[in-house]
C-alpha atoms as a PDB file:
ATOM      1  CA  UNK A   1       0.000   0.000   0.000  1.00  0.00           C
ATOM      2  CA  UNK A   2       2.750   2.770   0.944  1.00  0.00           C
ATOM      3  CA  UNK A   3       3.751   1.922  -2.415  1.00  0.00           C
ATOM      4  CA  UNK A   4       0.939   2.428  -4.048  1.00  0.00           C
ATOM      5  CA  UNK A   5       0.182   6.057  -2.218  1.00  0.00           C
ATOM      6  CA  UNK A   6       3.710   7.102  -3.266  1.00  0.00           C
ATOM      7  CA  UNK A   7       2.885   6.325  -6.827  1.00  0.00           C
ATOM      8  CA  UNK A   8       0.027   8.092  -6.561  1.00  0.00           C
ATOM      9  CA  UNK A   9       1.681  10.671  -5.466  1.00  0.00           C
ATOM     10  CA  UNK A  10       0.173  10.593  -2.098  1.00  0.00           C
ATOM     11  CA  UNK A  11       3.447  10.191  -0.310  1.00  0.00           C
ATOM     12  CA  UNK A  12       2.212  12.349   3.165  1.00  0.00           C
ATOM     13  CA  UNK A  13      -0.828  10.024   3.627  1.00  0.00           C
ATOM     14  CA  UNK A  14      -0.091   7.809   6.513  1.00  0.00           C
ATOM     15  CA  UNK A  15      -0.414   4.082   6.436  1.00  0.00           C
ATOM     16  CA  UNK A  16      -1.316   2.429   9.606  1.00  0.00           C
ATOM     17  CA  UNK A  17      -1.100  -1.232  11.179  1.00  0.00           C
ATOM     18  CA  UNK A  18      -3.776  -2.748  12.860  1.00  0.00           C
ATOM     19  CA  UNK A  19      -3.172  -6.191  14.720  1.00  0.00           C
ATOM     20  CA  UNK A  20      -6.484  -8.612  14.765  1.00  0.00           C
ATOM     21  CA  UNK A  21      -5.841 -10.777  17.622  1.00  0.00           C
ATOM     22  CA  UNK A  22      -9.703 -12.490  18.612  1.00  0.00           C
ATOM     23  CA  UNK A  23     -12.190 -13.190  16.941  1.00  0.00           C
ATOM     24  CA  UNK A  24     -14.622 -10.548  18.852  1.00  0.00           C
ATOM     25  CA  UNK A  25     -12.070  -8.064  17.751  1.00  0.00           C
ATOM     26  CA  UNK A  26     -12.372  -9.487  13.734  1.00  0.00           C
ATOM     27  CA  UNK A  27     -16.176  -8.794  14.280  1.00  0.00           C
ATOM     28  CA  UNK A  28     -15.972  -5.381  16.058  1.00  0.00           C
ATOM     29  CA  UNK A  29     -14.191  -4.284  13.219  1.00  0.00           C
ATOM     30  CA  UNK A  30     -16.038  -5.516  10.541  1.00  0.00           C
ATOM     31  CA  UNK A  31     -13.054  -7.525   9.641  1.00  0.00           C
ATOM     32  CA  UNK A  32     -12.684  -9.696   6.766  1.00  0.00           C
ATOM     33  CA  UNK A  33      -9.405 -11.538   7.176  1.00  0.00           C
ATOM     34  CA  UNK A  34      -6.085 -10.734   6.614  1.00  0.00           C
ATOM     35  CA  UNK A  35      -4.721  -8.933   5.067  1.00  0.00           C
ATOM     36  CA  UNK A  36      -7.437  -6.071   4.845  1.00  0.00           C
ATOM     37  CA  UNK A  37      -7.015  -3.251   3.338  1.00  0.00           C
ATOM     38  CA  UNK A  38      -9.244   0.267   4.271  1.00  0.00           C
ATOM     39  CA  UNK A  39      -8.984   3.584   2.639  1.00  0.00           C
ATOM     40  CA  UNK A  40     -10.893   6.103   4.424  1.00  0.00           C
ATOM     41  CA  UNK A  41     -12.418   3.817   6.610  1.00  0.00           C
ATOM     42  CA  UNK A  42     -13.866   1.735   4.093  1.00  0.00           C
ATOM     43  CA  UNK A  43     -12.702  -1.968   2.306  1.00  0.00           C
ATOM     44  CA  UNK A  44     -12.399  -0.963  -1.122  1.00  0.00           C
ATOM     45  CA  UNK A  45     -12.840  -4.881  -2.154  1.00  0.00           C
ATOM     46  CA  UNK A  46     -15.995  -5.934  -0.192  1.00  0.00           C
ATOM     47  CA  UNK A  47     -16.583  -9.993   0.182  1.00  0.00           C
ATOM     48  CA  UNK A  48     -20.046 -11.332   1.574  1.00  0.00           C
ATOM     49  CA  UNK A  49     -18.822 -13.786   4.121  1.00  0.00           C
ATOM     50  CA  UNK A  50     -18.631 -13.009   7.689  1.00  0.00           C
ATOM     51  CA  UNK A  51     -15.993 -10.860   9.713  1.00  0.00           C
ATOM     52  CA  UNK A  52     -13.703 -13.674  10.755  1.00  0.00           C
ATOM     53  CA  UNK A  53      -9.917 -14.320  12.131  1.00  0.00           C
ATOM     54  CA  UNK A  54      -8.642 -15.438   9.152  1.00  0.00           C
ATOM     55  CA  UNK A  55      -6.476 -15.607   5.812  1.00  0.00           C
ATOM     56  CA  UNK A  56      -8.199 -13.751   3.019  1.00  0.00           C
ATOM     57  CA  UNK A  57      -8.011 -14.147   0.060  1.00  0.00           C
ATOM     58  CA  UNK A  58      -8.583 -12.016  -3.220  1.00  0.00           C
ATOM     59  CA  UNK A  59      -9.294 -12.626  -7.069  1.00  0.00           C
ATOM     60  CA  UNK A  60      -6.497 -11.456  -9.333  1.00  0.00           C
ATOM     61  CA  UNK A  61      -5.158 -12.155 -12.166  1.00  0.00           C
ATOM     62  CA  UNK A  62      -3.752 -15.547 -11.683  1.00  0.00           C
ATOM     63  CA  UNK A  63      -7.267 -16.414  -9.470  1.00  0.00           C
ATOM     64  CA  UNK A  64      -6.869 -16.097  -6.406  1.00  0.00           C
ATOM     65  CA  UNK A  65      -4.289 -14.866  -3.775  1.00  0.00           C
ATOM     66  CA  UNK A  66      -3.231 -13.692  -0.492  1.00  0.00           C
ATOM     67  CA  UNK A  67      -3.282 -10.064  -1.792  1.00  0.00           C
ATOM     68  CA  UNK A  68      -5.160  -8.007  -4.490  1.00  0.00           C
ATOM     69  CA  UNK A  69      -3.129  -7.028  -7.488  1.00  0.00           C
ATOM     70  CA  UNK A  70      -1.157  -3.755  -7.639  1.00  0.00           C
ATOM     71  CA  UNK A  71      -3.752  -2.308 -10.058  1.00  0.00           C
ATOM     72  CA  UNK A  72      -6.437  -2.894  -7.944  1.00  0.00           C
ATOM     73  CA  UNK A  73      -5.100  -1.569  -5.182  1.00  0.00           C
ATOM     74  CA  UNK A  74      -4.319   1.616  -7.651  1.00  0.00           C
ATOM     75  CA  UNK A  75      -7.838   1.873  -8.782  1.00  0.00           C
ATOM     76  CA  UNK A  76      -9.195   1.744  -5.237  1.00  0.00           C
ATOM     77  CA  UNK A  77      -6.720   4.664  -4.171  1.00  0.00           C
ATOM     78  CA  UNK A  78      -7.614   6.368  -7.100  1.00  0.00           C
ATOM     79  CA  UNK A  79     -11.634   5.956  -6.885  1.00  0.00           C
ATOM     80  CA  UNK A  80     -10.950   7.679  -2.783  1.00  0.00           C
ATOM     81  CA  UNK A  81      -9.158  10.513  -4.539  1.00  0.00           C
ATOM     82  CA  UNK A  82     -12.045  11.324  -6.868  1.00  0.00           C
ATOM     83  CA  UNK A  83     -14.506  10.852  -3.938  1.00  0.00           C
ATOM     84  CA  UNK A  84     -12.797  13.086  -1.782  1.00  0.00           C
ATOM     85  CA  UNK A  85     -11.503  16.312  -4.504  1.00  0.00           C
END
């Protein structure tokens, strides 16, 4: 992600940590395995299944993986910029 935001010229935005470590946390925080990704508060790729203490996993372009691809993780910090000019 800090990648991504310096490409995107976004270089002062900060990029922050969270550690998941019950399951009452995962659902307090709406979370949807790891890793999770949130820009602005929100998950910019949404999945219908449950918050849960898991591994995640994401469809790319060899299927699916244990992270989104670099353009999709472009286009989601790109779709926040629009929303927020």
């Amino acid at each position: 992600m800090r990648e991504v935001l310096d490409d995107a010229g976004l270089g002062d935005v900060a990029v922050r940590t969270t550690r998941i470590e019950s399951e009452a946390q995962a659902i307090a925080m709406d979370f949807a395995g790891s890793p999770s990704f949130r820009i602005n508060g929100a998950d910019p790729f949404p999945v219908p299944p449950p918050p849960s203490l898991a591994c995640r996993l994401y469809r790319n372009s060899v299927g699916l993986g244990g992270l989104p691809d670099r353009s999709a993780l472009t286009d989601a910090v790109e779709h926040a910029r629009g929303e927020h000019r």
